[in-house]
C-alpha atoms as a PDB file:
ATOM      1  CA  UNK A   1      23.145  16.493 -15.067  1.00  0.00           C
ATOM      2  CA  UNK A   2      26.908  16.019 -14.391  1.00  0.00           C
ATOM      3  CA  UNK A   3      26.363  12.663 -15.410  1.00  0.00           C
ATOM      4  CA  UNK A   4      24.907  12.967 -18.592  1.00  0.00           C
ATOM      5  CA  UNK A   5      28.034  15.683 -19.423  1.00  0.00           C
ATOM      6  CA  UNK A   6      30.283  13.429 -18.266  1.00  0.00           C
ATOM      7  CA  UNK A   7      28.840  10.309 -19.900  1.00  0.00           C
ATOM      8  CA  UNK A   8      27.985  12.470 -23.416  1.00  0.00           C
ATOM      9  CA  UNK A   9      24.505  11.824 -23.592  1.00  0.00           C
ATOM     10  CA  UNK A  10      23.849  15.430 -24.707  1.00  0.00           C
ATOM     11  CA  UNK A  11      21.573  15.392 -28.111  1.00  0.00           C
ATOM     12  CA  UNK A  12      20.804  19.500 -27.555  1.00  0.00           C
ATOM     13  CA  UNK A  13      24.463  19.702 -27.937  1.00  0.00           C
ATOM     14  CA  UNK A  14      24.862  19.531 -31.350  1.00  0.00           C
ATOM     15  CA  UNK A  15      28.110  21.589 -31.447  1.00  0.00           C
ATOM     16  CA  UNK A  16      26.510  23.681 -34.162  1.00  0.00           C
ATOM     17  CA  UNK A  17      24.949  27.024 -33.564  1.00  0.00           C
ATOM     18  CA  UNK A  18      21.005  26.980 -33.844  1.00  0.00           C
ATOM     19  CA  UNK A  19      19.522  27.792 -37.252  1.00  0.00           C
ATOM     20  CA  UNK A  20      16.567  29.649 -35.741  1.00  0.00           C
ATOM     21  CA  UNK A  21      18.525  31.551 -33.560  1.00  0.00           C
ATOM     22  CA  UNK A  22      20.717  32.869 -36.196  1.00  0.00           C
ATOM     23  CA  UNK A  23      18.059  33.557 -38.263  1.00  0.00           C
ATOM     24  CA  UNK A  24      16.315  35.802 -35.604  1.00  0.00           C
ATOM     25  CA  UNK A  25      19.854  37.575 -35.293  1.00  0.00           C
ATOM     26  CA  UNK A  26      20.198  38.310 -38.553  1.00  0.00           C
ATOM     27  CA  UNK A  27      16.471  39.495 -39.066  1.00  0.00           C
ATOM     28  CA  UNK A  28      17.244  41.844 -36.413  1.00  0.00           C
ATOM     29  CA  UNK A  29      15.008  40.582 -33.942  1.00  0.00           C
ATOM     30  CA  UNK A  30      17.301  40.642 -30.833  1.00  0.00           C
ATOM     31  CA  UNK A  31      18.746  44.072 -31.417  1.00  0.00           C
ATOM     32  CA  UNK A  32      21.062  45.671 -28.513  1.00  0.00           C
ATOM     33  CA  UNK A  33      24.729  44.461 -27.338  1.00  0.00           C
ATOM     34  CA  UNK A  34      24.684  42.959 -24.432  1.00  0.00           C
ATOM     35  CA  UNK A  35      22.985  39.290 -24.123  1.00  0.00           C
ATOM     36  CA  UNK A  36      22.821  36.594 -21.873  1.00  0.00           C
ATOM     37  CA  UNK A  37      22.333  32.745 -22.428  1.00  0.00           C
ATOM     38  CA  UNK A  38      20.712  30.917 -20.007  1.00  0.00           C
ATOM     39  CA  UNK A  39      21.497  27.211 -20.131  1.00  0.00           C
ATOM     40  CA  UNK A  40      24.670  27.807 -22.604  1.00  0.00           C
ATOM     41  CA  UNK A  41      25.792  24.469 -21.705  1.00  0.00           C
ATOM     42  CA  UNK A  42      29.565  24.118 -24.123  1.00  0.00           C
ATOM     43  CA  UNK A  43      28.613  27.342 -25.027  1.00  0.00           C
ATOM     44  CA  UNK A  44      28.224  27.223 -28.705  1.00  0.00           C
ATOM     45  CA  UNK A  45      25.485  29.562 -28.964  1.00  0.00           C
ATOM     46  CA  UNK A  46      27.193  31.948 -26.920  1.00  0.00           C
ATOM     47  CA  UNK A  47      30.557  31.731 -29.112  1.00  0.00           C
ATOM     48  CA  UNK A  48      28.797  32.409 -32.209  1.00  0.00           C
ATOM     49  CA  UNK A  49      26.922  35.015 -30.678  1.00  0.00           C
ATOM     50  CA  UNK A  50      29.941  37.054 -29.543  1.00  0.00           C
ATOM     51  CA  UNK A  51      31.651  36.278 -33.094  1.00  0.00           C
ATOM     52  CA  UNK A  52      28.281  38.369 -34.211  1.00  0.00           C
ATOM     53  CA  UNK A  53      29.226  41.467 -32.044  1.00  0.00           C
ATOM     54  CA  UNK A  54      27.402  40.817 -28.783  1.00  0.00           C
ATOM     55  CA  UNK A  55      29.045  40.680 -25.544  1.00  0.00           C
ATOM     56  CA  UNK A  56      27.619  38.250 -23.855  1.00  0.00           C
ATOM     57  CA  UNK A  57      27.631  36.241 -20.474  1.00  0.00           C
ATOM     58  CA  UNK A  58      26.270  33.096 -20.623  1.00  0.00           C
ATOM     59  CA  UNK A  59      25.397  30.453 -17.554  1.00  0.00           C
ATOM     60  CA  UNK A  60      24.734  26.298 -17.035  1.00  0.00           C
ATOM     61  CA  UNK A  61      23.803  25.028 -13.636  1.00  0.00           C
ATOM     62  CA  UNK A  62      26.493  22.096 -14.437  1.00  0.00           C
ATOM     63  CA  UNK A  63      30.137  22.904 -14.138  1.00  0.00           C
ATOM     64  CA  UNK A  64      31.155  20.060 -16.604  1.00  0.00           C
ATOM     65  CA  UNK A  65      29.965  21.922 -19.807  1.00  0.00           C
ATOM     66  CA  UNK A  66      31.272  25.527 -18.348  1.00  0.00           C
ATOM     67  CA  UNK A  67      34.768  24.268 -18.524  1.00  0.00           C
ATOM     68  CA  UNK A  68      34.533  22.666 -22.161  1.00  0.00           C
ATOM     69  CA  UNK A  69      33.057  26.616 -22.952  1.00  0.00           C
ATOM     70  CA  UNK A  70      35.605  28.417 -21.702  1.00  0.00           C
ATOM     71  CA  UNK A  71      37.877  25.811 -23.858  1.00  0.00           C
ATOM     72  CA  UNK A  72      35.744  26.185 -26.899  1.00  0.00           C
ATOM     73  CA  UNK A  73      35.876  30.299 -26.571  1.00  0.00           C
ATOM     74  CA  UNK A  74      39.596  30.420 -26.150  1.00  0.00           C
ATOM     75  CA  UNK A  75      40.139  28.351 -29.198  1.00  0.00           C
ATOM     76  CA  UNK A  76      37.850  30.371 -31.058  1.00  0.00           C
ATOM     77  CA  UNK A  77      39.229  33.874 -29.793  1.00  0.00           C
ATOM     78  CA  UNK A  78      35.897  35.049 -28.499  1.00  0.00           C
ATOM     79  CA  UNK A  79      35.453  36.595 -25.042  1.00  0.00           C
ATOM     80  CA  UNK A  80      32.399  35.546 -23.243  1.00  0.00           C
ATOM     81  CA  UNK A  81      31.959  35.533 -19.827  1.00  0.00           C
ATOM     82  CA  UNK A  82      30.940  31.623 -18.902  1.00  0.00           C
ATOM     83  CA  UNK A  83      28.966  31.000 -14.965  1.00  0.00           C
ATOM     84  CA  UNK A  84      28.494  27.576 -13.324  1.00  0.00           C
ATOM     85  CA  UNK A  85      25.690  28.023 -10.843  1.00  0.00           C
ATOM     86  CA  UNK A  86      21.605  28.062 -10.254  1.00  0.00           C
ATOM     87  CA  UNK A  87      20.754  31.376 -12.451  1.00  0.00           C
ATOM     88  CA  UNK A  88      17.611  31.274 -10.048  1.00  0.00           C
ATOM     89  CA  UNK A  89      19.877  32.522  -6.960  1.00  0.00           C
ATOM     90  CA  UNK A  90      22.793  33.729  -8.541  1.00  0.00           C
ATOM     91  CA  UNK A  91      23.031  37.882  -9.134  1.00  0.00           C
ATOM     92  CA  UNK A  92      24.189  38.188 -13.088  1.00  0.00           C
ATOM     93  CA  UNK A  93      24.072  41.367 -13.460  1.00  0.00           C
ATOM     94  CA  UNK A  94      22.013  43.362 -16.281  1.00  0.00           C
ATOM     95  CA  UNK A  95      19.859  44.414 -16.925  1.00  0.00           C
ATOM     96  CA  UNK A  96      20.800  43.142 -20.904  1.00  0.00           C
ATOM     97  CA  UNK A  97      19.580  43.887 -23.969  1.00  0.00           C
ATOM     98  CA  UNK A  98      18.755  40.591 -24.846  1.00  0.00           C
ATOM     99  CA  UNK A  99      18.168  36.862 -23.320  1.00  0.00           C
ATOM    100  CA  UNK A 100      18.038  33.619 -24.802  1.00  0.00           C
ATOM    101  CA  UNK A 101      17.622  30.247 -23.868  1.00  0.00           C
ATOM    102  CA  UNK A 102      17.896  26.860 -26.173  1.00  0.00           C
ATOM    103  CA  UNK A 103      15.457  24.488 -23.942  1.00  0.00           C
ATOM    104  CA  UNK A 104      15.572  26.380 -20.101  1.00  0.00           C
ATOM    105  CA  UNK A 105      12.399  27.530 -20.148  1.00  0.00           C
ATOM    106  CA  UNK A 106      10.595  24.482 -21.267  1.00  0.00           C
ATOM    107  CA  UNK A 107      12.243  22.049 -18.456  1.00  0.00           C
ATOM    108  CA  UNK A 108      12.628  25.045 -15.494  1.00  0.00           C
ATOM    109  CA  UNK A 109       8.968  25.947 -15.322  1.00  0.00           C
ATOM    110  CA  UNK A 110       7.715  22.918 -13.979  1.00  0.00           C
ATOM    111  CA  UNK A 111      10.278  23.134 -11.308  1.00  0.00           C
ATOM    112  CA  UNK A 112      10.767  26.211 -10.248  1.00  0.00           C
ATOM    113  CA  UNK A 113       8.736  28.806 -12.947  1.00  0.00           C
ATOM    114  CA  UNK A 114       8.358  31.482  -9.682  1.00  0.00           C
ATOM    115  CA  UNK A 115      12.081  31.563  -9.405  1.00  0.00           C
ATOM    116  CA  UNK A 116      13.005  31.611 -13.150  1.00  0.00           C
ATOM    117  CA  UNK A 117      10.559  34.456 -13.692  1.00  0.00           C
ATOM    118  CA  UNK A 118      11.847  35.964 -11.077  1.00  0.00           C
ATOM    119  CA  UNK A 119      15.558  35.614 -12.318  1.00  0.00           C
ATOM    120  CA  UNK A 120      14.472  36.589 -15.501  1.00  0.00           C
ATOM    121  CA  UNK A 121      12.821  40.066 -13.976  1.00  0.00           C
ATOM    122  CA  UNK A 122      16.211  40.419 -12.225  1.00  0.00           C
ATOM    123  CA  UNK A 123      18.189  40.709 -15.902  1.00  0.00           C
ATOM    124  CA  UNK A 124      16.041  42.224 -17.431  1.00  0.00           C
ATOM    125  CA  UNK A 125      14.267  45.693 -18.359  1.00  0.00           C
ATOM    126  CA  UNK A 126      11.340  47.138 -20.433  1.00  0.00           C
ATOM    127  CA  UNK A 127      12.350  46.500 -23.648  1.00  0.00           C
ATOM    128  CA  UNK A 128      14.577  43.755 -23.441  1.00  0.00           C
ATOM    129  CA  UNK A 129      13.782  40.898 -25.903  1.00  0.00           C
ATOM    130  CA  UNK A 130      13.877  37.317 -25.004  1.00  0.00           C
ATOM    131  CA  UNK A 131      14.358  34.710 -27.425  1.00  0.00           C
ATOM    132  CA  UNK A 132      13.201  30.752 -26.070  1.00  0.00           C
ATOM    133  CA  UNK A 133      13.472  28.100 -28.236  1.00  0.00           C
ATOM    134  CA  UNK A 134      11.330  25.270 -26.148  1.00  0.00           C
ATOM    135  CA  UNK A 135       9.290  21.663 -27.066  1.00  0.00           C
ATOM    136  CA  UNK A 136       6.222  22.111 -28.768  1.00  0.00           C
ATOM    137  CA  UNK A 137       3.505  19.512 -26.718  1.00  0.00           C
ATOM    138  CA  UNK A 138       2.003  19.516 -30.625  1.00  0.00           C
ATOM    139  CA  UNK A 139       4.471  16.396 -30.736  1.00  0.00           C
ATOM    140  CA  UNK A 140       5.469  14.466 -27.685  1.00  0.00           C
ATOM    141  CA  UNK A 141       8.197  11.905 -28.491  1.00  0.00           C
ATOM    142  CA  UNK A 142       9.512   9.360 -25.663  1.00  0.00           C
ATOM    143  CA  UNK A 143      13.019  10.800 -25.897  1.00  0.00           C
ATOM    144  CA  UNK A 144      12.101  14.069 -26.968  1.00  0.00           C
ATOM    145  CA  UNK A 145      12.608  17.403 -25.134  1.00  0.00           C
ATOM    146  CA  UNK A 146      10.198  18.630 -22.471  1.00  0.00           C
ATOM    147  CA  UNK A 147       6.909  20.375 -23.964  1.00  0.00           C
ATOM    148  CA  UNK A 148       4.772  23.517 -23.630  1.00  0.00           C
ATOM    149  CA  UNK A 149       1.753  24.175 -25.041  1.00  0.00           C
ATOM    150  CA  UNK A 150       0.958  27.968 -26.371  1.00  0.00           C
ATOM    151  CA  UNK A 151      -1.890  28.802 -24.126  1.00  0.00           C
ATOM    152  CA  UNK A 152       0.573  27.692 -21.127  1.00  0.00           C
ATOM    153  CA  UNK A 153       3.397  29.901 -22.052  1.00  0.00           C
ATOM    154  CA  UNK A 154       1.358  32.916 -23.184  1.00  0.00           C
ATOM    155  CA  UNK A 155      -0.348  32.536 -19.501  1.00  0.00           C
ATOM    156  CA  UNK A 156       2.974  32.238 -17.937  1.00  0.00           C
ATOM    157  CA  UNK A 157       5.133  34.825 -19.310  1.00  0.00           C
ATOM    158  CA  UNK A 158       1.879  37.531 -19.649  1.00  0.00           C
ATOM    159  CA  UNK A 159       2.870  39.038 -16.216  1.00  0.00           C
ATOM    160  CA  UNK A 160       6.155  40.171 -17.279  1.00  0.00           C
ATOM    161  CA  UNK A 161       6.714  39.693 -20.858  1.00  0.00           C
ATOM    162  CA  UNK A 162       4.560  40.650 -24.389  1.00  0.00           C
ATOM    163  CA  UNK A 163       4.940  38.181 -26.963  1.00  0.00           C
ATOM    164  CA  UNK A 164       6.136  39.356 -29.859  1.00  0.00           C
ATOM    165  CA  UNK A 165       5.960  36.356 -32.340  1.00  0.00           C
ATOM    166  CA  UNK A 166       5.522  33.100 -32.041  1.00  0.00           C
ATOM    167  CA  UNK A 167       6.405  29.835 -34.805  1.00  0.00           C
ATOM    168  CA  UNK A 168       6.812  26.677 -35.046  1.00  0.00           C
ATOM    169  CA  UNK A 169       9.688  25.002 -35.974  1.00  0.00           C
ATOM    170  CA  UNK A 170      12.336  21.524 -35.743  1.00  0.00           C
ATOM    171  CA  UNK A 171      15.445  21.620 -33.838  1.00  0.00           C
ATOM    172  CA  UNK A 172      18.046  20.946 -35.435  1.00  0.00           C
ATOM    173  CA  UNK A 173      20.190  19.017 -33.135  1.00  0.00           C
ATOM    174  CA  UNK A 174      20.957  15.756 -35.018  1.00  0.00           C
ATOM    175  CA  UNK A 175      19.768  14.435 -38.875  1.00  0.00           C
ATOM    176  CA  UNK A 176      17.967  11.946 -37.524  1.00  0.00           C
ATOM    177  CA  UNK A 177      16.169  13.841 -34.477  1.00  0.00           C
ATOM    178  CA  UNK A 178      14.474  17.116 -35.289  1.00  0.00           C
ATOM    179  CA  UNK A 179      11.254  17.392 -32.909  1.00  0.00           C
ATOM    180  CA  UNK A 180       9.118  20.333 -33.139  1.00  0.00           C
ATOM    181  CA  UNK A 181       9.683  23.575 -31.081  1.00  0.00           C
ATOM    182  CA  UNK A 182       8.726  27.068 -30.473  1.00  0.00           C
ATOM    183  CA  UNK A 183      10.235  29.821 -31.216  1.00  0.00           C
ATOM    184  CA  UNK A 184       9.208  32.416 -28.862  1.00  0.00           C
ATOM    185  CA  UNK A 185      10.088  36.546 -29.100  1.00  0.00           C
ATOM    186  CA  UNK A 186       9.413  38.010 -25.955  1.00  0.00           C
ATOM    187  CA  UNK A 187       9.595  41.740 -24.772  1.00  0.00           C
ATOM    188  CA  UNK A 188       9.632  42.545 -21.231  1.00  0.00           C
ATOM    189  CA  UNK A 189       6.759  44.932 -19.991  1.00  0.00           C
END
């Protein structure tokens, strides 16, 4: 992954804050103050989500993109609390209000989905919403993002999480490369 930082071949780093996260902020869907990102990578989600009021810590498994966040949020005047390490080991405290992940889930669970549960139990409490934004295996493209169907995360995520809402909807990471996602509201059991 350093590699792919290093060499910019990054197309879910758009440098622009997700659409269809902001638009489950401002419906009021992720309601609380403190979140964590998991996956931030330069952290522009996180930045915009502190500019919105959260406080928020926010973690990538590659160092690379933690630096360039801690850049970005210093130039922007933001505090947010930016990891480098394997959220799967690492204690980040919590439990938060909130969680939210731009395209973890969808490429962690056929790795390690015990241990990312797991983390995500860690964080966590009843009540805590979870917003993942992941590949939607209704359209598999050759240099698209990994893909989920429904019935596989409803199955995986029933143990420890009620889904709230689910919808479909495009990424919108370049002009010219939009493939279809989920949108998935969670609330921890």
């Amino acid at each position: 992954m350093r590699q792919i930082y290093a060499a910019g071949e990054t197309p879910w780093d758009s440098g622009v804050p997700s659409s269809e996260l902001i638009r489950t902020v401002e419906a009021g869907e992720l309601p609380g103050i403190t979140l964590l990102e998991l996956g931030c990578g330069t952290g522009t989600n996180a930045i915009e989500l502190s500019r919105r009021g959260y406080r928020v810590k926010a973690i990538d498994l590659v160092d690379l993109p933690i630096e360039k966040a801690r850049e970005k949020a210093r130039n922007a005047g933001v505090d947010v609390e930016f990891l480098s390490g394997d959220l799967t080991t690492m204690e980040l405290g919590g439990p938060f209000d909130c969680l939210f992940d731009l395209g973890l889930y969808h490429g962690i669970r056929n790795r390690d989905l015990v241990g990312f549960l797991s983390a995500l139990r860690r964080v966590s409490r009843p009540g805590t919403r979870w917003l993942s934004l992941a590949g939607n295996a209704m359209e598999i493209l050759p240099d698209g993002p990994p893909v989920v169907r429904e019935e596989e995360f409803r199955a995986e995520l029933k143990p420890l999480f009620r889904i709230l809402r689910v919808r479909e909807f495009r990424f919108d990471l370049r002009p010219d490369f939009q493939p279809l996602a989920w949108s998935i509201l969670a609330e921890r059991l």
